[in-house]
Protein backbone atom coordinates (compact mmCIF):
# COMPACT_ATOMS: atom_id res chain seq x y z
CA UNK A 1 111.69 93.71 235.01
CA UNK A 2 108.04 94.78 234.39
CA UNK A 3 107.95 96.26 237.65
CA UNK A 4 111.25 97.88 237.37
CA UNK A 5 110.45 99.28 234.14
CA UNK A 6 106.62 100.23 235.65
CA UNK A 7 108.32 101.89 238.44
CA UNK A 8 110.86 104.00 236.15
CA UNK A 9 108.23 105.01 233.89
CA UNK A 10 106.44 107.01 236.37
CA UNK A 11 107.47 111.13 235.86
CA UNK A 12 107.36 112.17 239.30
CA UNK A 13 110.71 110.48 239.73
CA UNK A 14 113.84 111.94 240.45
CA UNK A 15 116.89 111.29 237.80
CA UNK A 16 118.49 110.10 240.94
CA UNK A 17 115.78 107.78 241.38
CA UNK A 18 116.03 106.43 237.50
CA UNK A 19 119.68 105.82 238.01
CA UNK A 20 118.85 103.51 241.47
CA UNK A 21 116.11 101.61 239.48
CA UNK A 22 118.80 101.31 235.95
CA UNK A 23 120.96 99.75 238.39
CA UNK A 24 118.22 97.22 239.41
CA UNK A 25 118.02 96.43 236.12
CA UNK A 26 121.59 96.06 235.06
CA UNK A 27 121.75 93.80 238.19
CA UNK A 28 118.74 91.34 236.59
CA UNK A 29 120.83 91.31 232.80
CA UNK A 30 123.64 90.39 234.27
CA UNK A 31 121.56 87.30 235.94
CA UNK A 32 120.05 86.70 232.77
CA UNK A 33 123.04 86.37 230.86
CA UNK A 34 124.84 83.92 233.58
CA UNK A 35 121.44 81.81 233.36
CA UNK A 36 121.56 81.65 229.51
CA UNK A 37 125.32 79.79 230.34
CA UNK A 38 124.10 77.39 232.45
CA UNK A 39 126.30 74.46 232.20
CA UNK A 40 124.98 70.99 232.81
CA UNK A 41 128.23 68.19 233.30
CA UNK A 42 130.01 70.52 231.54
CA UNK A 43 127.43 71.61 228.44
CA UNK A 44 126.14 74.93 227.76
CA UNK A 45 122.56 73.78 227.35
CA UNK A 46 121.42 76.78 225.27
CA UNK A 47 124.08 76.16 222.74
CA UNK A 48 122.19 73.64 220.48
CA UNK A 49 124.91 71.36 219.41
CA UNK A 50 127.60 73.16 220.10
CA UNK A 51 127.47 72.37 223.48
CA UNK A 52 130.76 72.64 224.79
CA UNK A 53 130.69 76.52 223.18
CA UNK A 54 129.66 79.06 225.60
CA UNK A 55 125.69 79.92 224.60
CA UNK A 56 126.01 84.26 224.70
CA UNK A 57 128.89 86.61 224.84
CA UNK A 58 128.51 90.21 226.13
CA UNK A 59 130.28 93.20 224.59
CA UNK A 60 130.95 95.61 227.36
CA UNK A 61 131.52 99.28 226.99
CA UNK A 62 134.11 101.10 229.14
CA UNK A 63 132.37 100.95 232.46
CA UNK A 64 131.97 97.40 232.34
CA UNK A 65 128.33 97.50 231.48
CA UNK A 66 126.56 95.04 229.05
CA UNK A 67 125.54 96.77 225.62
CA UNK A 68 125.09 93.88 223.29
CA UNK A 69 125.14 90.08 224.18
CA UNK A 70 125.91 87.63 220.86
CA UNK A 71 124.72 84.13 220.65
CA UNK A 72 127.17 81.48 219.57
CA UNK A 73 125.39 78.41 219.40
CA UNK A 74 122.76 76.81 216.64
CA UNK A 75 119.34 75.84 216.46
CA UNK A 76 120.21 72.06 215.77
CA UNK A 77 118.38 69.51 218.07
CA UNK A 78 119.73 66.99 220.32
CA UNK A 79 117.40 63.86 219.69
CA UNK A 80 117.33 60.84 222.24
CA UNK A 81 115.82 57.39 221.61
CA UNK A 82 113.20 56.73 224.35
CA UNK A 83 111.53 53.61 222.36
CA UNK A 84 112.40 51.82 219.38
CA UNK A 85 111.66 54.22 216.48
CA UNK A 86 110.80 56.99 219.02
CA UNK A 87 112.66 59.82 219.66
CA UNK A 88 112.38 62.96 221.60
CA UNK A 89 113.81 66.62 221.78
CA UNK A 90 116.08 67.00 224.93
CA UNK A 91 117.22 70.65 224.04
CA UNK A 92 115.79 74.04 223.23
CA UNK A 93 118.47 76.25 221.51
CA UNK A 94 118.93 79.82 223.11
CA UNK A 95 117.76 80.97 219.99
CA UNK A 96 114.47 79.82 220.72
CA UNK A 97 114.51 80.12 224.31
CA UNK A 98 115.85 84.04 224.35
CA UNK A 99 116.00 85.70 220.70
CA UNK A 100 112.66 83.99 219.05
CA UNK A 101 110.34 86.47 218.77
CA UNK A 102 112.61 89.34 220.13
CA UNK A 103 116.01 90.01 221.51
CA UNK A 104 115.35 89.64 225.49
CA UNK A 105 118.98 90.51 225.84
CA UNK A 106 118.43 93.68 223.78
CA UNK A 107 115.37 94.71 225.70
CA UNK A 108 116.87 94.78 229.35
CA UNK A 109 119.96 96.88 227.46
CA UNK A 110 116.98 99.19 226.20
CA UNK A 111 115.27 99.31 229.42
CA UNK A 112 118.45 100.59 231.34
CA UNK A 113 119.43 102.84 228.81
CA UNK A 114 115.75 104.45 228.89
CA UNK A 115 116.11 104.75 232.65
CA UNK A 116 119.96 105.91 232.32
CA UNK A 117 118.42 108.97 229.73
CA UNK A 118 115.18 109.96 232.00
CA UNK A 119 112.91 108.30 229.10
CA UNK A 120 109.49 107.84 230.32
CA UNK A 121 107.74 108.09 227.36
CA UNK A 122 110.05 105.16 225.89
CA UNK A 123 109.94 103.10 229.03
CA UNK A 124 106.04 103.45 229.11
CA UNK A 125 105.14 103.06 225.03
CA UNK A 126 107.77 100.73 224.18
CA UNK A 127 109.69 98.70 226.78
CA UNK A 128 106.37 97.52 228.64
CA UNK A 129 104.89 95.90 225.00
CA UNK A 130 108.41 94.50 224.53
CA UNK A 131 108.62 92.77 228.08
CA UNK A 132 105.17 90.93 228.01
CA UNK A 133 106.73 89.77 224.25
CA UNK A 134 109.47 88.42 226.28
CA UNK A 135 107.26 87.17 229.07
CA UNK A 136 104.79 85.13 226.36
CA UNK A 137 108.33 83.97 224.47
CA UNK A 138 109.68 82.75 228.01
CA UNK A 139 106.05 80.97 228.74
CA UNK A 140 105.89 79.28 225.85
CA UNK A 141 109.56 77.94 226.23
CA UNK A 142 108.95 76.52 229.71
CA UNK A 143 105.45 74.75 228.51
CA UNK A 144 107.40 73.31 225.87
CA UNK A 145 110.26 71.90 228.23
CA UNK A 146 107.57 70.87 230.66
CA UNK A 147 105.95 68.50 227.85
CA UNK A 148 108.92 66.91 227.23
CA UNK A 149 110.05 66.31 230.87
CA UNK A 150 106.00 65.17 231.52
CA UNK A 151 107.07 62.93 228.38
CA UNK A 152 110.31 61.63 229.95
CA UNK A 153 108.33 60.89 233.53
CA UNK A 154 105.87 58.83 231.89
CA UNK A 155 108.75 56.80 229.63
CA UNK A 156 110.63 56.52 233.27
CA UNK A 157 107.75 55.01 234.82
CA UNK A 158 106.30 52.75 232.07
CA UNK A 159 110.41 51.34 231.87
CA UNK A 160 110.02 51.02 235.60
CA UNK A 161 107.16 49.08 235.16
CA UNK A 162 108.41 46.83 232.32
CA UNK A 163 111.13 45.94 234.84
CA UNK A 164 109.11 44.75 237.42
CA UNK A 165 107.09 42.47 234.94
CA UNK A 166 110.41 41.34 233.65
CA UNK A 167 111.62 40.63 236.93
CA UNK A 168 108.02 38.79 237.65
CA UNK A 169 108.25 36.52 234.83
CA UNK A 170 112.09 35.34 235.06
CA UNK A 171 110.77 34.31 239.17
CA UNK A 172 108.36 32.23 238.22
CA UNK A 173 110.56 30.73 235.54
CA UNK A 174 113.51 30.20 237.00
CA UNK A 175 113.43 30.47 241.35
CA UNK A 176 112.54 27.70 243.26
CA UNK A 177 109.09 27.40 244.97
CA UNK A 178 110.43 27.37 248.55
CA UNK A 179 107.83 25.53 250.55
CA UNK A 180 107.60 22.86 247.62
CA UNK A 181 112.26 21.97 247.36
CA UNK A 182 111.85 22.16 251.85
CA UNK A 183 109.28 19.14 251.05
CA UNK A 184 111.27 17.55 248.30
CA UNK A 185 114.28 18.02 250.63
CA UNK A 186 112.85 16.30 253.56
CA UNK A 187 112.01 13.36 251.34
CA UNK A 188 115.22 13.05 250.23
CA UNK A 189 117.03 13.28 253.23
CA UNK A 190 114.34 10.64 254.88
CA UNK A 191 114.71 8.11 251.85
CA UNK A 192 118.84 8.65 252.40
CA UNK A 193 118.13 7.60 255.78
CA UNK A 194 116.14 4.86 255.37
CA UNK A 195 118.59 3.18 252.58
CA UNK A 196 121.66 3.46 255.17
CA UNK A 197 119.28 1.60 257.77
CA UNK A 198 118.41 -0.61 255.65
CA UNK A 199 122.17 -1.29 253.99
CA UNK A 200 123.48 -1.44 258.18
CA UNK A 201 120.78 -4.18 258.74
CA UNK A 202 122.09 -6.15 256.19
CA UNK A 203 125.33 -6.31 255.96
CA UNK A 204 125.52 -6.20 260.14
CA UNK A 205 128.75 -8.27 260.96
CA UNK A 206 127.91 -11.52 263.34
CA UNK A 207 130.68 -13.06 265.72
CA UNK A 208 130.33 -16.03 263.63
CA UNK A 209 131.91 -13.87 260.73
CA UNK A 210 135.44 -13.07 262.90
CA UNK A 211 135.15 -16.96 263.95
CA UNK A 212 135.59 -18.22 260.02
């Protein structure tokens, strides 16, 4: 957009040329708004709590072009238990993500519409402070999410560990050392043995015993 808008706000082009780089732009709100309605199973994760409520709307005017975009969700968080007593954010409300500091919606409408009306000295004083707002508001959104999935990794792979302790301590409680029950086994079985040879010596039948 900062190129776009860079681009447009350069005098030596053509109305024609505005229109071409307006269209650009209409092209990259249109993205943005299908992005801020990213579903996730089935959740609109820019829609707070309301997550089964589509984040934006667009109002369009007669040509089918964006002119305001509404947002329908809250700013309540979605809190998950990672450890007893510990919970974390897993959301960011589209609020936050899109309208905190200033309406990035409302900016790319501004943007076209400057192109649209051959407004350089709008496009040049005006939309360029407005899109490094955005681009600081957007930063600051993604380092946020990044902690908490940095957060989630490190709960993943501590739980991972735990496991494998777990798992650890119920072997050498509870399996069977093989190399000592193949011992025991063979002592056994040679004792077994040993007691049948001995019970066949003694009770051997004689030819006296058929002659009684």
């Amino acid at each position: 957009m900062r190129e776009l808008t860079l681009q447009g706000a350069n005098a030596t082009n053509s109305q024609l040329q505005l229109d071409e780089i307006a269209n650009e732009v209409n092209q990259l709100l249109e993205a943005m708004v299908v992005e801020s309605n990213h579903q996730t199973n089935g959740r609109y994760i820019f829609s707070g709590t309301r997550t089964l409520q589509e984040a934006f709307t667009e109002t369009r005017d007669a040509n089918g072009n964006i002119t305001a975009v509404t947002y329908n969700g809250n700013t309540e968080d979605i809190n998950v238990a990672v450890a007893d007593g510990i919970e974390i954010t897993a959301n960011m409300s589209g609020q936050e993500a899109f309208l905190n500091n200033i309406d990035t919606f409302q900016v790319l409408i501004d943007v076209r519409d400057d192109l649209l009306a051959g407004d350089y000295n709008s496009l040049e004083m005006t939309r360029l402070d407005e899109l490094k707002t955005i681009r600081e508001q957007l930063l600051r959104a993604t380092a946020e999410i990044g902690a908490v999935q940095n957060r989630l990794d490190r709960t993943i792979a501590n739980t991972e560990d735990f496991v494998v302790q777990l798992e650890r301590v119920k072997s050498d409680s509870v399996d069977a050392d093989y190399a000592e029950t193949v011992i025991n086994l063979n002592a056994a079985s040679n004792a077994y043995q040993a007691g049948l040879n001995a019970a066949a010596r003694t009770i051997q039948p004689s030819l006296l015993d058929y002659v009684r």
